[in-house]
Protein backbone atom coordinates (compact mmCIF):
# COMPACT_ATOMS: atom_id res chain seq x y z
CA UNK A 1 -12.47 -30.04 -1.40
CA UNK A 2 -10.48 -26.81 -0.73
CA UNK A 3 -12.88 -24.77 -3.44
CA UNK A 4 -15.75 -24.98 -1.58
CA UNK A 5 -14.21 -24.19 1.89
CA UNK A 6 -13.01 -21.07 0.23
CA UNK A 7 -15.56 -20.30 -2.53
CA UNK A 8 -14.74 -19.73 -5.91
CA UNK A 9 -11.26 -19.74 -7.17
CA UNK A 10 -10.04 -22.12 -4.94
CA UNK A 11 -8.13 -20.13 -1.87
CA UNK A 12 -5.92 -18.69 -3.96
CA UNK A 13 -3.30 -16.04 -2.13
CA UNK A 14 -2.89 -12.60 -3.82
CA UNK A 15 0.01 -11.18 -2.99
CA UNK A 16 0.90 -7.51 -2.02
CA UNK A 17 2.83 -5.29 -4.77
CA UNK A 18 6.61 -5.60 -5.01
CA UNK A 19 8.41 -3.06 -2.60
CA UNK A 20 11.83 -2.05 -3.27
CA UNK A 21 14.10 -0.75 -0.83
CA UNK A 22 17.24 0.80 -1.00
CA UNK A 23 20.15 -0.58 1.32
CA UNK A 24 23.56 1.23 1.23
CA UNK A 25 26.49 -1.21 1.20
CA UNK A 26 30.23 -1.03 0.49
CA UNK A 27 32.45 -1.42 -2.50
CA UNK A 28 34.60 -3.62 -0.02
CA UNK A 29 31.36 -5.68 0.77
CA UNK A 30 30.00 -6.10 -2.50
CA UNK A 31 33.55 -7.72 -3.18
CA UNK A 32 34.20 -9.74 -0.12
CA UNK A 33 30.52 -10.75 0.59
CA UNK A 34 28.76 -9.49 3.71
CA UNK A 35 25.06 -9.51 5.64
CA UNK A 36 23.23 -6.57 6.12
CA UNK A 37 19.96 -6.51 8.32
CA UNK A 38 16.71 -4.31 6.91
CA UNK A 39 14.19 -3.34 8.95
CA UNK A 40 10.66 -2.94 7.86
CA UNK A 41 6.86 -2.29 8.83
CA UNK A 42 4.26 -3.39 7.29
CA UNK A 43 0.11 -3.18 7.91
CA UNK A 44 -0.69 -7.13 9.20
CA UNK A 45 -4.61 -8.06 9.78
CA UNK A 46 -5.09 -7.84 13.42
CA UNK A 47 -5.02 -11.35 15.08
CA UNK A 48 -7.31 -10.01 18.12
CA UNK A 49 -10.29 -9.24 16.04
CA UNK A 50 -9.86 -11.04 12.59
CA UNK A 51 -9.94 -7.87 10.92
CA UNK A 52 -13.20 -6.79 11.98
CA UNK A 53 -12.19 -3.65 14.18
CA UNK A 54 -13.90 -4.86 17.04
CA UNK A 55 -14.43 -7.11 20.10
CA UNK A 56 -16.32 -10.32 19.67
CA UNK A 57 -20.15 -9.67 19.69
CA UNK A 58 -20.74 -6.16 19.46
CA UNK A 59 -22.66 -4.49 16.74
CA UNK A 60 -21.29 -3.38 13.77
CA UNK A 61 -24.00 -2.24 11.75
CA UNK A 62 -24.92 1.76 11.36
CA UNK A 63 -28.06 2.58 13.64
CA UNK A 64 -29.08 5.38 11.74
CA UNK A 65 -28.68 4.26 8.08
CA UNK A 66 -28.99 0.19 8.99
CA UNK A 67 -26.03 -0.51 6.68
CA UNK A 68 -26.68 0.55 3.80
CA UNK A 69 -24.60 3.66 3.86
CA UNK A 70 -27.46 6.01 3.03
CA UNK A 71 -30.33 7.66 5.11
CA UNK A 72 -33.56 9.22 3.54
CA UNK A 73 -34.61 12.73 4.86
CA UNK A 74 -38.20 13.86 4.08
CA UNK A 75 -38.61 17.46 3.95
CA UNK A 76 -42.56 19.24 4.16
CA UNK A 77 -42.50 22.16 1.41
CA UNK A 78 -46.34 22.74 1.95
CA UNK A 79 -49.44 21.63 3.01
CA UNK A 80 -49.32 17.88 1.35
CA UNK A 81 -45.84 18.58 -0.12
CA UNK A 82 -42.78 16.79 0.63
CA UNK A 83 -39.89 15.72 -0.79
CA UNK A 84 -37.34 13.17 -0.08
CA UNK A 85 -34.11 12.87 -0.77
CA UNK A 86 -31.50 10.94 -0.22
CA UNK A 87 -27.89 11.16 0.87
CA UNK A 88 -25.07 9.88 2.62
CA UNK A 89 -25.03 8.63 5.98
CA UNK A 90 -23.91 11.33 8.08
CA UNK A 91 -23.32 8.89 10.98
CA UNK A 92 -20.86 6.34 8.81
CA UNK A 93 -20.05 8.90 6.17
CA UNK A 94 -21.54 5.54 3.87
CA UNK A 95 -19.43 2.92 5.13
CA UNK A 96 -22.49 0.96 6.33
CA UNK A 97 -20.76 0.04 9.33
CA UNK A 98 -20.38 2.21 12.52
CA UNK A 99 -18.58 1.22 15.72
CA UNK A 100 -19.33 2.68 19.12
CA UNK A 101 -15.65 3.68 20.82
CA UNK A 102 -16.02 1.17 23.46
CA UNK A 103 -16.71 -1.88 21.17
CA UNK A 104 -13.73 -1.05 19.40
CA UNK A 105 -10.97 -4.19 19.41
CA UNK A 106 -8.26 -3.01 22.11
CA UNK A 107 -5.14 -4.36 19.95
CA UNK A 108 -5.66 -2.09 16.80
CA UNK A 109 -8.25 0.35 17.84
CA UNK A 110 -11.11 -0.38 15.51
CA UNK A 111 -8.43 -0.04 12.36
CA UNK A 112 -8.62 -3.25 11.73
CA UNK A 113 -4.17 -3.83 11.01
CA UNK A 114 -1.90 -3.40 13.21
CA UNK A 115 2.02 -2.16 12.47
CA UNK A 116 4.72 -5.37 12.22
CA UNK A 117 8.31 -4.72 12.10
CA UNK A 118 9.94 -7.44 10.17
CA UNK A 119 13.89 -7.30 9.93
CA UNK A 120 15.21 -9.14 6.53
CA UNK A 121 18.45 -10.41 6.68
CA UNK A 122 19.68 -9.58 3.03
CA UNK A 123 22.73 -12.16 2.77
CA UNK A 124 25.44 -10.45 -0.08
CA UNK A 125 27.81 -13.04 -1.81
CA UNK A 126 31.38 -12.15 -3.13
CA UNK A 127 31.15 -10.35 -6.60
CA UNK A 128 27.26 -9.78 -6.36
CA UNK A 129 26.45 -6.64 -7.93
CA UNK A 130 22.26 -6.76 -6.74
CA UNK A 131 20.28 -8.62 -4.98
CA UNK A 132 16.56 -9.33 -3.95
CA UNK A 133 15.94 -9.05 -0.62
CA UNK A 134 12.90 -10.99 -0.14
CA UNK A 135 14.20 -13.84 -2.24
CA UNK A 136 17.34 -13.92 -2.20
CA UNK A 137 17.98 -14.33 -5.83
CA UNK A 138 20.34 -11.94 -7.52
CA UNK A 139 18.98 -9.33 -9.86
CA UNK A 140 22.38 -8.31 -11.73
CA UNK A 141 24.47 -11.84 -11.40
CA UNK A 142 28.43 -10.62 -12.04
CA UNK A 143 29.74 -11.29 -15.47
CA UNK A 144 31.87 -14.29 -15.65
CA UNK A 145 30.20 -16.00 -12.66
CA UNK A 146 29.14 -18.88 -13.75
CA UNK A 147 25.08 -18.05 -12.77
C-alpha cells in the first residue's frame, strides 16, 4: 500500500510555485510559427547526499546544544545564587544540526541543492498570440482559430 510507504497522505507531490518568464519573439514568428530555446536554473536536491548536506555516516547533530537548538548557561550572582538562562545555540545559531567542514557532501557543499540548468524548448505555432512554456498549452488562443 503506497500510504504507508509514504505516511500519511499517500505520497502525494507538491509542486513548486508557477514561474513566469519572459521570452522576446518576433511579430514575423508569432505569425509564421517558430521554436525558441529558454534556459533556466533551478535549486534540485542533491543526488550525492539525499539532501542531507553531508557524506554518508558522519554526525549531524550539534555537540554543544545536542540538537535541540538551544544551550543553557548558568551564571553564579552570589554565594548560593545562580541563574540560568537560556538561549540560542551559538554553535548552530538553533538549527539543531551542525556539520564539521570536512563531513560536508563534496557535490553541494553541505547546502544540501545543487544548481540545474534546464533548457525548455518553447515550440510557437502560426497565429499564437501566448503560450506556456512548461506545458505547452496556449494562454491567449488567436480569435477565429478554431481552439
Amino acid at each position: 500500500e503506497l500510504s504507508h510507504r509514504c505516511g500519511p497522505g499517500g505520497g502525494s507531490r507538491t509542486r513548486g510555485k508557477t514561474v513566469v518568464h519572459q521570452l522576446s519573439v518576433s511579430l514575423e514568428d508569432l505569425y509564421n510559427g517558430s521554436t525558441r530555446k529558454l534556459s533556466l536554473q533551478k535549486n534540485i536536491i542533491c543526488r550525492k547526499c539525499g539532501g542531507c548536506g553531508v557524506r554518508e555516516g558522519a554526525q549531524r547533530r550539534c555537540p554543544k546544544c545536542h540538537g535541540s537548538g538551544m544551550e543553557v548557561r548558568i551564571h553564579q550572582l552570589g554565594p548560593s545564587m545562580i541563574q540560568q538562562i537560556q538561549t540560542v545555540c551559538s554553535q548552530c545559531q538553533g538549527q539543531g544540526e551542525w556539520i564539521r567542514p570536512r563531513d560536508c557532501c563534496l557535490t553541494c557543499n553541505g547546502r544540501k541543492v545543487v544548481r540545474e540548468k534546464k533548457i525548455l524548448s518553447v515550440h510557437l505555432d502560426k497565429g499564437e498570440l501566448g503560450l506556456n512554456a512548461e506545458r505547452g498549452c496556449p494562454k491567449t488562443p488567436c480569435a477565429g482559430a478554431g481552439r
